[in-house]
PDB file of N, CA and C in Angstrom:
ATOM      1  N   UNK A   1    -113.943  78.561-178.412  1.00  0.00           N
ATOM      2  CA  UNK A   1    -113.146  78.353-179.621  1.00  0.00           C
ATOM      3  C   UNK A   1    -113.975  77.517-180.595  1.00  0.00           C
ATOM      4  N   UNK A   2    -113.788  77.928-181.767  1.00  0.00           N
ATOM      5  CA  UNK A   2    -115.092  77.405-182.812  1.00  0.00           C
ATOM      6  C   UNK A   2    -114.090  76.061-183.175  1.00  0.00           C
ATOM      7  N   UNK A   3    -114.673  74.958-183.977  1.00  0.00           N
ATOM      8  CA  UNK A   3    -114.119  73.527-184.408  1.00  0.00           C
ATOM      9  C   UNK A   3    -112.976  74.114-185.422  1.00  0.00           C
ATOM     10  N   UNK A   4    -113.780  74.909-186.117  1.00  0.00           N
ATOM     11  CA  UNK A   4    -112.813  75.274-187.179  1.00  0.00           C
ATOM     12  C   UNK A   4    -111.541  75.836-186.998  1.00  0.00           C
ATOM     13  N   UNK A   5    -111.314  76.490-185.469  1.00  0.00           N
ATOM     14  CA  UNK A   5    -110.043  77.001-184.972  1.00  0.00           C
ATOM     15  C   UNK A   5    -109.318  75.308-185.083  1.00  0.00           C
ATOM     16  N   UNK A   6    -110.095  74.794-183.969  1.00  0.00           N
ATOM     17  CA  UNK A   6    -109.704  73.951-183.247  1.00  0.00           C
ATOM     18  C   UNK A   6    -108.620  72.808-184.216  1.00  0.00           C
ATOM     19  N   UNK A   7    -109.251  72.489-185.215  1.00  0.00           N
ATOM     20  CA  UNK A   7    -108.481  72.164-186.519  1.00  0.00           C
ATOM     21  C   UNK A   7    -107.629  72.712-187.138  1.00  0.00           C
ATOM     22  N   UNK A   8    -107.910  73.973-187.340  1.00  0.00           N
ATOM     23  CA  UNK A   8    -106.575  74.482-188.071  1.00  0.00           C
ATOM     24  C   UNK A   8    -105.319  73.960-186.812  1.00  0.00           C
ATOM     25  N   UNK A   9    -105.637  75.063-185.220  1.00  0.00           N
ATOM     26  CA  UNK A   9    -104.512  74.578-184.376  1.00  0.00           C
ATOM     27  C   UNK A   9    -104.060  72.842-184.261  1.00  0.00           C
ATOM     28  N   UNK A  10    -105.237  71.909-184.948  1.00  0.00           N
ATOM     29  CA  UNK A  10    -104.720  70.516-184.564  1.00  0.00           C
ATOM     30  C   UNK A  10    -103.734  70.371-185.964  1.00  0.00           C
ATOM     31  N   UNK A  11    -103.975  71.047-186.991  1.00  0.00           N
ATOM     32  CA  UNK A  11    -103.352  70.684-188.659  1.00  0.00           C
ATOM     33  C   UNK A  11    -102.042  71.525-188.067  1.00  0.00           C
ATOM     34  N   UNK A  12    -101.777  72.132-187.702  1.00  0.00           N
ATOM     35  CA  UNK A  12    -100.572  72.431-187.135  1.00  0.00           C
ATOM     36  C   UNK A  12     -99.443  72.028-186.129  1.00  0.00           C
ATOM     37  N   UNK A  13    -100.185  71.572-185.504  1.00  0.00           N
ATOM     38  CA  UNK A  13     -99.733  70.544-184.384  1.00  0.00           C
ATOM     39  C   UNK A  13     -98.638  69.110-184.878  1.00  0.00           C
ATOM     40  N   UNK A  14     -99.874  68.902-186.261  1.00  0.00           N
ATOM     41  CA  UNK A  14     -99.461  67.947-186.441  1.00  0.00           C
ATOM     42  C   UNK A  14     -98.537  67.815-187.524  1.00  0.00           C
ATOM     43  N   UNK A  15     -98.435  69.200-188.608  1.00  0.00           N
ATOM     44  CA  UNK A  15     -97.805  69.384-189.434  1.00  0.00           C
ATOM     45  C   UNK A  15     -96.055  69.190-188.759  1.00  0.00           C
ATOM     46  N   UNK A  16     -95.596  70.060-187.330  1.00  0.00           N
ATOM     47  CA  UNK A  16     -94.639  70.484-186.285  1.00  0.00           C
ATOM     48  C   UNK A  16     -94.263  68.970-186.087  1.00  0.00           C
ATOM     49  N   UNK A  17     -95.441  68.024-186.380  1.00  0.00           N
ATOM     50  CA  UNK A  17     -94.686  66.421-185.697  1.00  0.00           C
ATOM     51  C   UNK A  17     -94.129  65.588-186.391  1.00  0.00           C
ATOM     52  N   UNK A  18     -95.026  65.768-188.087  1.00  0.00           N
ATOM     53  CA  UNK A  18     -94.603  65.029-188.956  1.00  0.00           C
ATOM     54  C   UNK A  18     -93.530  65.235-190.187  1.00  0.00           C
ATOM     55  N   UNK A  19     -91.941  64.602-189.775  1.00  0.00           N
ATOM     56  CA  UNK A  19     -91.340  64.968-191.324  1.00  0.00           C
ATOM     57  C   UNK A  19     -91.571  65.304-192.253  1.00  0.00           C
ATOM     58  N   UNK A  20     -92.889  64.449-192.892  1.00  0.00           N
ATOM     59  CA  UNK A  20     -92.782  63.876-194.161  1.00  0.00           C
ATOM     60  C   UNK A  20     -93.748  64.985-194.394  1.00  0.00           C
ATOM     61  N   UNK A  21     -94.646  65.673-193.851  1.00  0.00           N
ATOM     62  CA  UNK A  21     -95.537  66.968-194.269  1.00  0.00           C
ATOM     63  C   UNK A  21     -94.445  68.120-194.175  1.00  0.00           C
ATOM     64  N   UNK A  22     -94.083  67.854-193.447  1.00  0.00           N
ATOM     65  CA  UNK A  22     -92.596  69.030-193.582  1.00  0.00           C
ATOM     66  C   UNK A  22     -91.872  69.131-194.684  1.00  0.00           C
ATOM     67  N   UNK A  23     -91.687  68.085-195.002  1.00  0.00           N
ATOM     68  CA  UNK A  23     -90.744  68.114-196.723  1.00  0.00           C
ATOM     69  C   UNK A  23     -91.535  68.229-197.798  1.00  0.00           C
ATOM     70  N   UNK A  24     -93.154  68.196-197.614  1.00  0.00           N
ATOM     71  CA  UNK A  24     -93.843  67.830-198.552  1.00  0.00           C
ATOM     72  C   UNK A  24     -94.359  69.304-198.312  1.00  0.00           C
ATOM     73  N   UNK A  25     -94.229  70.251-197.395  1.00  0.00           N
ATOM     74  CA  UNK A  25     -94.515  71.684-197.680  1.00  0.00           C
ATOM     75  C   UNK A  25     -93.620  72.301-198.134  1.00  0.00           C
ATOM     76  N   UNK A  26     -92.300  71.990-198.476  1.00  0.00           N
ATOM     77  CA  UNK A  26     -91.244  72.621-198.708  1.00  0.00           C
ATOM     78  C   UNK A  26     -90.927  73.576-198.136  1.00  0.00           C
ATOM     79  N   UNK A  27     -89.973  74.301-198.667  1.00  0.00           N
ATOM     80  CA  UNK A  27     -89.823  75.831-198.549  1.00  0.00           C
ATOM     81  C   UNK A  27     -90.787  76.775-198.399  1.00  0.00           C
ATOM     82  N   UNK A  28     -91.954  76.807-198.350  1.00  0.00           N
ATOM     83  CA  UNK A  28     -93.189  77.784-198.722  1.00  0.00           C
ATOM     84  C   UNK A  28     -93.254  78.552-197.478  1.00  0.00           C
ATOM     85  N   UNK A  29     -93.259  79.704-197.834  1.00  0.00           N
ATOM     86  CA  UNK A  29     -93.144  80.890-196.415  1.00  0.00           C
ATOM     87  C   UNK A  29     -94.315  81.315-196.856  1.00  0.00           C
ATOM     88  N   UNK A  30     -94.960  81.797-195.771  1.00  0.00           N
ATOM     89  CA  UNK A  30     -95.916  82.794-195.792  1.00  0.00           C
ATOM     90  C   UNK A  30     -96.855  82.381-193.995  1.00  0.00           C
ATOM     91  N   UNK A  31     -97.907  83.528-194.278  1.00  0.00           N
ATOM     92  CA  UNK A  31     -98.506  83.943-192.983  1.00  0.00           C
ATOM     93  C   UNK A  31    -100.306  83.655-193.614  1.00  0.00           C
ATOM     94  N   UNK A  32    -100.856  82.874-193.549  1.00  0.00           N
ATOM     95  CA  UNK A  32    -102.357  83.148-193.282  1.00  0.00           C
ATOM     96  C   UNK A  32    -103.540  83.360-192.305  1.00  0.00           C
ATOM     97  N   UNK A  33    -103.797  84.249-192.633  1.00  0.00           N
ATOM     98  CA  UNK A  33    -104.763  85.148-191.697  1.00  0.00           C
ATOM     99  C   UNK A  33    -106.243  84.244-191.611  1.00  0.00           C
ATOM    100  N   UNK A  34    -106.607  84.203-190.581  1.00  0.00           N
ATOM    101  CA  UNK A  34    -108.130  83.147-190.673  1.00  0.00           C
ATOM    102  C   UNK A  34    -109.451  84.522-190.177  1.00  0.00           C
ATOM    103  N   UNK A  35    -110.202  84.789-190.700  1.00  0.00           N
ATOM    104  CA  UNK A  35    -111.609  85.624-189.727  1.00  0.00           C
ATOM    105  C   UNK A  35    -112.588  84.682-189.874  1.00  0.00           C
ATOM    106  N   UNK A  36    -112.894  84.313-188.968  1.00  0.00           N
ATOM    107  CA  UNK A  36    -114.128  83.627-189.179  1.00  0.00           C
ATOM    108  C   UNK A  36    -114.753  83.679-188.401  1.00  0.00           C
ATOM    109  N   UNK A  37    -115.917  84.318-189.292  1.00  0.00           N
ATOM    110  CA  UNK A  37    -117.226  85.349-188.208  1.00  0.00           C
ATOM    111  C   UNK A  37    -116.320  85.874-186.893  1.00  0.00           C
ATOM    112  N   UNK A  38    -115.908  86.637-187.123  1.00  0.00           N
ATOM    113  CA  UNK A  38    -114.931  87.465-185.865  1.00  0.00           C
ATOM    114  C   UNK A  38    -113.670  86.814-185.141  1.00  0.00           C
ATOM    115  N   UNK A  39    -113.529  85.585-185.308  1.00  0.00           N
ATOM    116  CA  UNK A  39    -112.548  85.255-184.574  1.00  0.00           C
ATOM    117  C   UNK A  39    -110.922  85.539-185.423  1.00  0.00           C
ATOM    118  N   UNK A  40    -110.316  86.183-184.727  1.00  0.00           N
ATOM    119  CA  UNK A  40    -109.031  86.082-185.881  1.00  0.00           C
ATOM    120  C   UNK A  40    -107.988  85.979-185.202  1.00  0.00           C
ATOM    121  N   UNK A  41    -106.889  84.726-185.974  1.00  0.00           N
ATOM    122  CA  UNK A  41    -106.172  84.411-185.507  1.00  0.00           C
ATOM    123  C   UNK A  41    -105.114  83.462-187.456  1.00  0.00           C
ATOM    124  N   UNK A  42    -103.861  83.708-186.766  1.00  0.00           N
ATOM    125  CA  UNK A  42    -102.922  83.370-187.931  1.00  0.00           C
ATOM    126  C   UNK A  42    -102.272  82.082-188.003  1.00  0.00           C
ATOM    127  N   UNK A  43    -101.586  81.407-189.062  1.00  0.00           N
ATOM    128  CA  UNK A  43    -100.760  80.446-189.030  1.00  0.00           C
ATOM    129  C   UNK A  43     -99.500  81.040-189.615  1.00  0.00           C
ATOM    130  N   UNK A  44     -98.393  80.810-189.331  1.00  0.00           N
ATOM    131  CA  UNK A  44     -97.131  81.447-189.852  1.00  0.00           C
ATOM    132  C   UNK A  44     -96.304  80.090-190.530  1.00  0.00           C
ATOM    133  N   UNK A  45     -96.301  79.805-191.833  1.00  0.00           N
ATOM    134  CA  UNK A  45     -95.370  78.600-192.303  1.00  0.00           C
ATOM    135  C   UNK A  45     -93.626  79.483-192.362  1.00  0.00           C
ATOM    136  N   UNK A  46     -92.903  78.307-191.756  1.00  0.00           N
ATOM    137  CA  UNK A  46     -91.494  78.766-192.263  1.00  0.00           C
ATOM    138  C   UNK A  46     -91.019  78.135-192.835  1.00  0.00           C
ATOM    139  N   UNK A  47     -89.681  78.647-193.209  1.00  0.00           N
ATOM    140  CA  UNK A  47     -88.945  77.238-194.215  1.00  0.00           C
ATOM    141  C   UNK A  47     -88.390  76.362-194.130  1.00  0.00           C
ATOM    142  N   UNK A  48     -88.549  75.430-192.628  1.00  0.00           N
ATOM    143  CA  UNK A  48     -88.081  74.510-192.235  1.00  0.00           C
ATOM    144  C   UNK A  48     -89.009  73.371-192.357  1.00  0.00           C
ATOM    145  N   UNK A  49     -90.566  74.156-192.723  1.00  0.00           N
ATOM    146  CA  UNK A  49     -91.646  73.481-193.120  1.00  0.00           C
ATOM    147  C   UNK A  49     -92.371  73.044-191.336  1.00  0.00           C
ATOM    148  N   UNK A  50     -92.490  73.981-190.838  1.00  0.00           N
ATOM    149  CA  UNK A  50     -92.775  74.251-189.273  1.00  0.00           C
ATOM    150  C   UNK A  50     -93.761  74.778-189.485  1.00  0.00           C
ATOM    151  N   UNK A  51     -94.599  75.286-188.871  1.00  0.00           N
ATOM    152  CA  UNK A  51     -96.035  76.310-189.058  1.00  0.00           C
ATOM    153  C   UNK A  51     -96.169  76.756-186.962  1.00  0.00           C
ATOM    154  N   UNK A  52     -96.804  78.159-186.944  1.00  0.00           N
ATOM    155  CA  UNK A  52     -96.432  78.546-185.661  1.00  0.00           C
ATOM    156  C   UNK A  52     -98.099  79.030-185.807  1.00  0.00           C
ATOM    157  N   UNK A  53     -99.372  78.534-184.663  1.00  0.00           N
ATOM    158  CA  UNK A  53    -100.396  79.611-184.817  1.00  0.00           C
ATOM    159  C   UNK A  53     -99.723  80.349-183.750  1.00  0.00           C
ATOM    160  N   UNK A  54    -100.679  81.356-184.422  1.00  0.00           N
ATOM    161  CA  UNK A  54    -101.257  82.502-183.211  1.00  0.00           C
ATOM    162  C   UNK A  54    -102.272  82.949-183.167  1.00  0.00           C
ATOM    163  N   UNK A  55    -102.841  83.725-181.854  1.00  0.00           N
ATOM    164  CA  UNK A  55    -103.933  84.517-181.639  1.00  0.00           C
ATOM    165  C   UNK A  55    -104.014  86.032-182.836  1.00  0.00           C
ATOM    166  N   UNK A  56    -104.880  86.357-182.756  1.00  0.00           N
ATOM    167  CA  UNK A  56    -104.900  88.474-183.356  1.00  0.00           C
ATOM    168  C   UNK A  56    -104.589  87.897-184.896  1.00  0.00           C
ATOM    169  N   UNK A  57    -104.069  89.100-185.262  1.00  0.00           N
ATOM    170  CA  UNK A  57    -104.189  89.762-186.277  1.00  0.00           C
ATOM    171  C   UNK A  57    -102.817  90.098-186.518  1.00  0.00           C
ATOM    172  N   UNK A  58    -102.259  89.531-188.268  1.00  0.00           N
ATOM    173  CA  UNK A  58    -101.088  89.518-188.336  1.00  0.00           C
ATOM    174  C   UNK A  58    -100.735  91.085-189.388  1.00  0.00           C
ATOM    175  N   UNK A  59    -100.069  92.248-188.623  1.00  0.00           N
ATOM    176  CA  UNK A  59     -99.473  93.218-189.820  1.00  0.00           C
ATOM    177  C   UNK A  59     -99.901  92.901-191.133  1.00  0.00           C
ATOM    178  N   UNK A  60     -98.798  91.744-191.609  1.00  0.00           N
ATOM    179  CA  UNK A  60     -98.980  91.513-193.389  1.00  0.00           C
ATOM    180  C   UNK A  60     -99.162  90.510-193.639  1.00  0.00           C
ATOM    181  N   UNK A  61    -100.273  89.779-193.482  1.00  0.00           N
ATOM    182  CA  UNK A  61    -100.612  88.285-193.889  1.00  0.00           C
ATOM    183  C   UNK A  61    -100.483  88.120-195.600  1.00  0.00           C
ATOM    184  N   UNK A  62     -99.947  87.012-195.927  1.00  0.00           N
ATOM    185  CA  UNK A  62     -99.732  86.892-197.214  1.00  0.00           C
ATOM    186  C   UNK A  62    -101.199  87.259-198.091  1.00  0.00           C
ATOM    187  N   UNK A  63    -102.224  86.357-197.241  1.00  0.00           N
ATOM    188  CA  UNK A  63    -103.482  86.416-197.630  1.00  0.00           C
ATOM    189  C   UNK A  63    -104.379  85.917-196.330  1.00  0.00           C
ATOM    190  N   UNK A  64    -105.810  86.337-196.499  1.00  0.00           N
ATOM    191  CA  UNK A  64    -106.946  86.624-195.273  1.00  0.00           C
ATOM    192  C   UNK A  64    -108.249  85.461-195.827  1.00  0.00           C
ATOM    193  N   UNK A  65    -108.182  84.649-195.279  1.00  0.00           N
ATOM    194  CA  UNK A  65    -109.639  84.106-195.634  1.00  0.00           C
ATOM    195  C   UNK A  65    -110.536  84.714-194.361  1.00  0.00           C
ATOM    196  N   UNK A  66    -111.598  84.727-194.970  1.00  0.00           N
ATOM    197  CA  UNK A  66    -113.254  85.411-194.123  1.00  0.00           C
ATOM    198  C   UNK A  66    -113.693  84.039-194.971  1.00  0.00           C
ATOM    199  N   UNK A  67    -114.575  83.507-193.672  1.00  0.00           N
ATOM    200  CA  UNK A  67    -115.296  82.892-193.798  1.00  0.00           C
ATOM    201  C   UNK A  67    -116.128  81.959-192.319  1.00  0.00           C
ATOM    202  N   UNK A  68    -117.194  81.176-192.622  1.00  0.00           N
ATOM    203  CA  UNK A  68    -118.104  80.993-191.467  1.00  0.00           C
ATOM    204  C   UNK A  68    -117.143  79.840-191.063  1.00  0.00           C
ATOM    205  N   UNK A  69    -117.279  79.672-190.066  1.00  0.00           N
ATOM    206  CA  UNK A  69    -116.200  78.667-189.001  1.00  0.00           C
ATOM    207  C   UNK A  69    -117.153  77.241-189.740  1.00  0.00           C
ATOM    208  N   UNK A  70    -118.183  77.277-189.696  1.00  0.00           N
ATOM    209  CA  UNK A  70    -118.783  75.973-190.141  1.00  0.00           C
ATOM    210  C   UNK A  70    -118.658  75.673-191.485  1.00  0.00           C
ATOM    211  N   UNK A  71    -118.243  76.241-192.218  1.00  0.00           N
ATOM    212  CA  UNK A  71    -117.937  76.348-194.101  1.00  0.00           C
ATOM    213  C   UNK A  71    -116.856  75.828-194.034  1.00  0.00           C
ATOM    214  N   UNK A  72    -115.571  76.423-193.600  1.00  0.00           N
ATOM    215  CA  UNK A  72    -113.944  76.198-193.154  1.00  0.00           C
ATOM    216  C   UNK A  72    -113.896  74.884-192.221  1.00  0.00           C
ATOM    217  N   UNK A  73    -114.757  74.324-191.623  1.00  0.00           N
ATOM    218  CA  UNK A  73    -114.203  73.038-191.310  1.00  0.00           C
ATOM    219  C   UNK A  73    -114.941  71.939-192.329  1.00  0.00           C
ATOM    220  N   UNK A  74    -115.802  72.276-193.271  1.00  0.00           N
ATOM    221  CA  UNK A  74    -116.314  71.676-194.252  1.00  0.00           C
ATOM    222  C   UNK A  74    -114.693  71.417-195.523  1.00  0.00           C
ATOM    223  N   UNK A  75    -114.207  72.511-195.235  1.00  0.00           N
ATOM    224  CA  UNK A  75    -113.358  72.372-196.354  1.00  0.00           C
ATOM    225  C   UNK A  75    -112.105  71.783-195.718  1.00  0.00           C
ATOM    226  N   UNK A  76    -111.555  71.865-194.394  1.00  0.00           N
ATOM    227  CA  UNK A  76    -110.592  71.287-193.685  1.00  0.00           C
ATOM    228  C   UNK A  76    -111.324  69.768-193.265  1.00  0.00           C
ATOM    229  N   UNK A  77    -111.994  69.151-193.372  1.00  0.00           N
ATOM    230  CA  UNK A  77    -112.456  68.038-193.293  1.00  0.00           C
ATOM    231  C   UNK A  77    -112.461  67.466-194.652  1.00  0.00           C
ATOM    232  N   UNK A  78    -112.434  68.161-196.013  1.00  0.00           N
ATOM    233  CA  UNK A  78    -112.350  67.619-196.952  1.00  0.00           C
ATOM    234  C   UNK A  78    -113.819  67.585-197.859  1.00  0.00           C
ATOM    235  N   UNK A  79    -114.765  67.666-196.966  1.00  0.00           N
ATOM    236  CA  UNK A  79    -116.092  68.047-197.659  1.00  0.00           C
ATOM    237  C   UNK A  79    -116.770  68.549-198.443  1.00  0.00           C
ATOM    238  N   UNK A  80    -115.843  70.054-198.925  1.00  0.00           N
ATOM    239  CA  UNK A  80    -115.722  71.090-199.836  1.00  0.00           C
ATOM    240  C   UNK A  80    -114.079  71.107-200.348  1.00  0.00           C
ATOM    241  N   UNK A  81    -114.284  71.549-201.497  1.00  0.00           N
ATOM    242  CA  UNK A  81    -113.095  71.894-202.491  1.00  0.00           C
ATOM    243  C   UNK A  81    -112.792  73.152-202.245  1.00  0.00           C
ATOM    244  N   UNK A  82    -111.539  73.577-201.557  1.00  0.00           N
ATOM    245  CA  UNK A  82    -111.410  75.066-201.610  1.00  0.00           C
ATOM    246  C   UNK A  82    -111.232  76.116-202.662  1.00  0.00           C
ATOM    247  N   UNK A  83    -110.777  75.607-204.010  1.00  0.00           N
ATOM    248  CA  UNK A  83    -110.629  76.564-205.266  1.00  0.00           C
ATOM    249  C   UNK A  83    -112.101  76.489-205.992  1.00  0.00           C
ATOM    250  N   UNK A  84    -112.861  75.145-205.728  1.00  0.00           N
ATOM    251  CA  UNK A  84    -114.273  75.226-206.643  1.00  0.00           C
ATOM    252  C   UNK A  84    -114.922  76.085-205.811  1.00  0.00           C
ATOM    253  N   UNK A  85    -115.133  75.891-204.312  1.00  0.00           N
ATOM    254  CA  UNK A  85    -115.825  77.226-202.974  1.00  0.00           C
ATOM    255  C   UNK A  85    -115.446  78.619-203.109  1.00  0.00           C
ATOM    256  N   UNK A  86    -114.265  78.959-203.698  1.00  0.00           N
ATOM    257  CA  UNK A  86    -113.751  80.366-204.078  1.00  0.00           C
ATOM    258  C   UNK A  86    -114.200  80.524-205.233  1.00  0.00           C
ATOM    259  N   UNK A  87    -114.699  79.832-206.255  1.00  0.00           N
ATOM    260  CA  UNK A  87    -115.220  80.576-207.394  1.00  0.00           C
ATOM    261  C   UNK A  87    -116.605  80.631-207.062  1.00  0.00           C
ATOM    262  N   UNK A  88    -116.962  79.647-206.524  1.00  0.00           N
ATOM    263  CA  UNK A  88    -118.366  79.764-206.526  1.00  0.00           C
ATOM    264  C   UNK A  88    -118.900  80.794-205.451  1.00  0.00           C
ATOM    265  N   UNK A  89    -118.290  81.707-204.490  1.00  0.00           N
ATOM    266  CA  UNK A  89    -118.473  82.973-203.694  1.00  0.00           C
ATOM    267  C   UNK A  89    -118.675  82.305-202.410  1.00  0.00           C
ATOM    268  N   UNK A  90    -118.539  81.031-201.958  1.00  0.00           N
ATOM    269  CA  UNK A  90    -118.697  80.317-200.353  1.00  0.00           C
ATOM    270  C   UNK A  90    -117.722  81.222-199.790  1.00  0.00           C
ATOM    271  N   UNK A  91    -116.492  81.442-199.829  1.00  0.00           N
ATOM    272  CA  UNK A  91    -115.755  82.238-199.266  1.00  0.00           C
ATOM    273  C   UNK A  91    -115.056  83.257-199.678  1.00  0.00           C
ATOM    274  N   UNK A  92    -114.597  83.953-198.823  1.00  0.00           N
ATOM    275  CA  UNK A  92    -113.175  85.237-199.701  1.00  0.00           C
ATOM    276  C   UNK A  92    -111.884  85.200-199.203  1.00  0.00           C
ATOM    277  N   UNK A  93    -111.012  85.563-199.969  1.00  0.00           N
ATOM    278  CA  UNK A  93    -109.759  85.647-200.024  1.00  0.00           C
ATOM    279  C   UNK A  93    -109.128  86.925-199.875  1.00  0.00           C
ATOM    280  N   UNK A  94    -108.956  87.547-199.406  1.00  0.00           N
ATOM    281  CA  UNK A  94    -108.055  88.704-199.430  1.00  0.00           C
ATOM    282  C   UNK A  94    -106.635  88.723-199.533  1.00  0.00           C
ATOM    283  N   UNK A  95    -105.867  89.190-200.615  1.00  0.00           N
ATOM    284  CA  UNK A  95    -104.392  89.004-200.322  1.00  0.00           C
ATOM    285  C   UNK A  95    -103.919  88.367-201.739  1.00  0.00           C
ATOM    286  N   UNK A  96    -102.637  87.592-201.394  1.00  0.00           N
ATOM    287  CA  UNK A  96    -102.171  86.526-202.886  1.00  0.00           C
ATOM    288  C   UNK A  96    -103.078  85.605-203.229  1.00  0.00           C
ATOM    289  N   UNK A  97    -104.327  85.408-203.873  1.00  0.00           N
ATOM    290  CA  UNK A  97    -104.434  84.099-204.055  1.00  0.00           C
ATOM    291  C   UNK A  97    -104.033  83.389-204.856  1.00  0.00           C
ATOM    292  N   UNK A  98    -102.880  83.689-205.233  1.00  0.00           N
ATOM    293  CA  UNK A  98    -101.907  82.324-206.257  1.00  0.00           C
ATOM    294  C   UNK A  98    -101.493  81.674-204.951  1.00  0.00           C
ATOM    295  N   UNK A  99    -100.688  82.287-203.659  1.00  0.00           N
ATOM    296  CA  UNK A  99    -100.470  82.067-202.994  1.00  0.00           C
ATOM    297  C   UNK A  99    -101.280  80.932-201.989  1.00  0.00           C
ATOM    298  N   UNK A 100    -102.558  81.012-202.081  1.00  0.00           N
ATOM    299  CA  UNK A 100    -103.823  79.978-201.546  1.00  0.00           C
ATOM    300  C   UNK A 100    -103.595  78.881-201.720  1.00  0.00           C
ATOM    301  N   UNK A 101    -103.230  78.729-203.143  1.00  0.00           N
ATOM    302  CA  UNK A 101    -103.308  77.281-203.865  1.00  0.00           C
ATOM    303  C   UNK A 101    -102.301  76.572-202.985  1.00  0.00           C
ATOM    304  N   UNK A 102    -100.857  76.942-202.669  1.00  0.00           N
ATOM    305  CA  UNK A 102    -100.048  76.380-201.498  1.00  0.00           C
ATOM    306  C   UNK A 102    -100.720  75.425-200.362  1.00  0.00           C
ATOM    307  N   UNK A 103    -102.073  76.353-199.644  1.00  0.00           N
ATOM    308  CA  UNK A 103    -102.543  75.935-198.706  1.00  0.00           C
ATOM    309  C   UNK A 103    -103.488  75.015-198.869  1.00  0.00           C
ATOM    310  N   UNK A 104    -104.239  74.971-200.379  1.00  0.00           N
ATOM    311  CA  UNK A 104    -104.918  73.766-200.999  1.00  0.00           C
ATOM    312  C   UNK A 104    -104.085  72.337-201.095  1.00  0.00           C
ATOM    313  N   UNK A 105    -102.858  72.927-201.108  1.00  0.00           N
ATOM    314  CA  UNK A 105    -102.291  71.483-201.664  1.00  0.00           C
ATOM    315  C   UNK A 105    -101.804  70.921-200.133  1.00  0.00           C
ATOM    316  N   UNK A 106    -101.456  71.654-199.377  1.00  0.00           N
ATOM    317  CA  UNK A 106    -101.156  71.090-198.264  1.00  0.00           C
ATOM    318  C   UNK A 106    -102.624  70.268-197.230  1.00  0.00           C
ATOM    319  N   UNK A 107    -104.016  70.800-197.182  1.00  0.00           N
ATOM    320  CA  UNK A 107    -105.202  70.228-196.979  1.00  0.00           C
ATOM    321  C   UNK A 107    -104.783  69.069-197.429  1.00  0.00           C
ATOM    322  N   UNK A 108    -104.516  69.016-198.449  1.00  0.00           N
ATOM    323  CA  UNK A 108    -104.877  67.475-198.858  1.00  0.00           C
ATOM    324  C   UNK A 108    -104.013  66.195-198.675  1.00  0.00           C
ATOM    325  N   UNK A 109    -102.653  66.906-198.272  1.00  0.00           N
ATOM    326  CA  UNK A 109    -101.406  66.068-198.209  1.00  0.00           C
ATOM    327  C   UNK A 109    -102.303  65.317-196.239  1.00  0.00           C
ATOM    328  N   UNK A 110    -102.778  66.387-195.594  1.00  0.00           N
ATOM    329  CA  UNK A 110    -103.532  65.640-194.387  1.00  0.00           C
ATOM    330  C   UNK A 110    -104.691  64.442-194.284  1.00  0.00           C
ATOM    331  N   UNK A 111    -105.928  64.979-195.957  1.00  0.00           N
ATOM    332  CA  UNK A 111    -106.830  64.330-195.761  1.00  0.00           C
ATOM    333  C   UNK A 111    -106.577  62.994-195.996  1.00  0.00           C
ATOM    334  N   UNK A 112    -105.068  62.404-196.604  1.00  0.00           N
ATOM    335  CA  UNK A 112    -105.587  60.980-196.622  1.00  0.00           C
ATOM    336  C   UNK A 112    -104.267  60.640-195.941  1.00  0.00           C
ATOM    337  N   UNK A 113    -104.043  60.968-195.223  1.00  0.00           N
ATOM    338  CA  UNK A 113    -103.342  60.545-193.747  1.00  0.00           C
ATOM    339  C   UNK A 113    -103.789  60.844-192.621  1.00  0.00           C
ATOM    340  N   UNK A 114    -104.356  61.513-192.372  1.00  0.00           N
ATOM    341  CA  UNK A 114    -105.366  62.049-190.673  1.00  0.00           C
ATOM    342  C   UNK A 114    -106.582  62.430-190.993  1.00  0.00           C
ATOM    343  N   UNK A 115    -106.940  61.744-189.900  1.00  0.00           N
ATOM    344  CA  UNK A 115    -108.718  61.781-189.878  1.00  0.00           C
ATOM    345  C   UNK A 115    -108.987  63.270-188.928  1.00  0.00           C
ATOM    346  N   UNK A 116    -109.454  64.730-189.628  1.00  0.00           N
ATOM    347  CA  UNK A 116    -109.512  65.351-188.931  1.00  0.00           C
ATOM    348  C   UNK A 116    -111.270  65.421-188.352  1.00  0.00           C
TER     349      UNK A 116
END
């Protein structure tokens, strides 16, 4: 399992523990799809502000990031900006990306409360 899994499954973990990221994701539904360099596997947000991973490949992911497992924990560590890395071609998006910006804002509600 690459770091970069390993994080997303810990940002989830911890999203499931903490209220206050729960209320601070709101309502926001959706499914994101992760590939990175072959590994694929999903996060499912609901509207209780819960998030569920899983293994595979989800039917209809809202949206798909591709990208190198070592880039994606650059940006889940806070190292990289994920909307300046999407213009500048570090990664791709497949799917809503109005919808992305959701998952930008939630990164950050972690980086200055948990040291990932």
């Amino acid at each position: 399992m690459s770091e970069a899994k390993e994080l997303i499954k810990k940002i989830c973990e911890i999203q499931n523990s903490d209220p206050e990221i729960q209320q601070a994701v709101g309502k926001w539904t959706g499914v994101v799809q992760y590939v990175l360099d072959g590994e694929e596997f999903y996060v499912v947000y609901n509207p209780d502000g819960k998030c569920e991973f899983k293994e595979g490949k989800h039917e209809k992911p809202t949206f798909t990031i591709l990208a190198s497992p070592d880039f994606w924990v650059k940006v889940l560590k806070g190292q990289e900006d994920p909307v300046a890395s999407f213009m500048m071609g570090k990664y791709k998006i497949q799917g809503n990306i109005m919808e992305s910006q959701k998952l930008a804002s939630l990164l950050k509600k972690f980086r200055g409360k948990y040291s990932l």
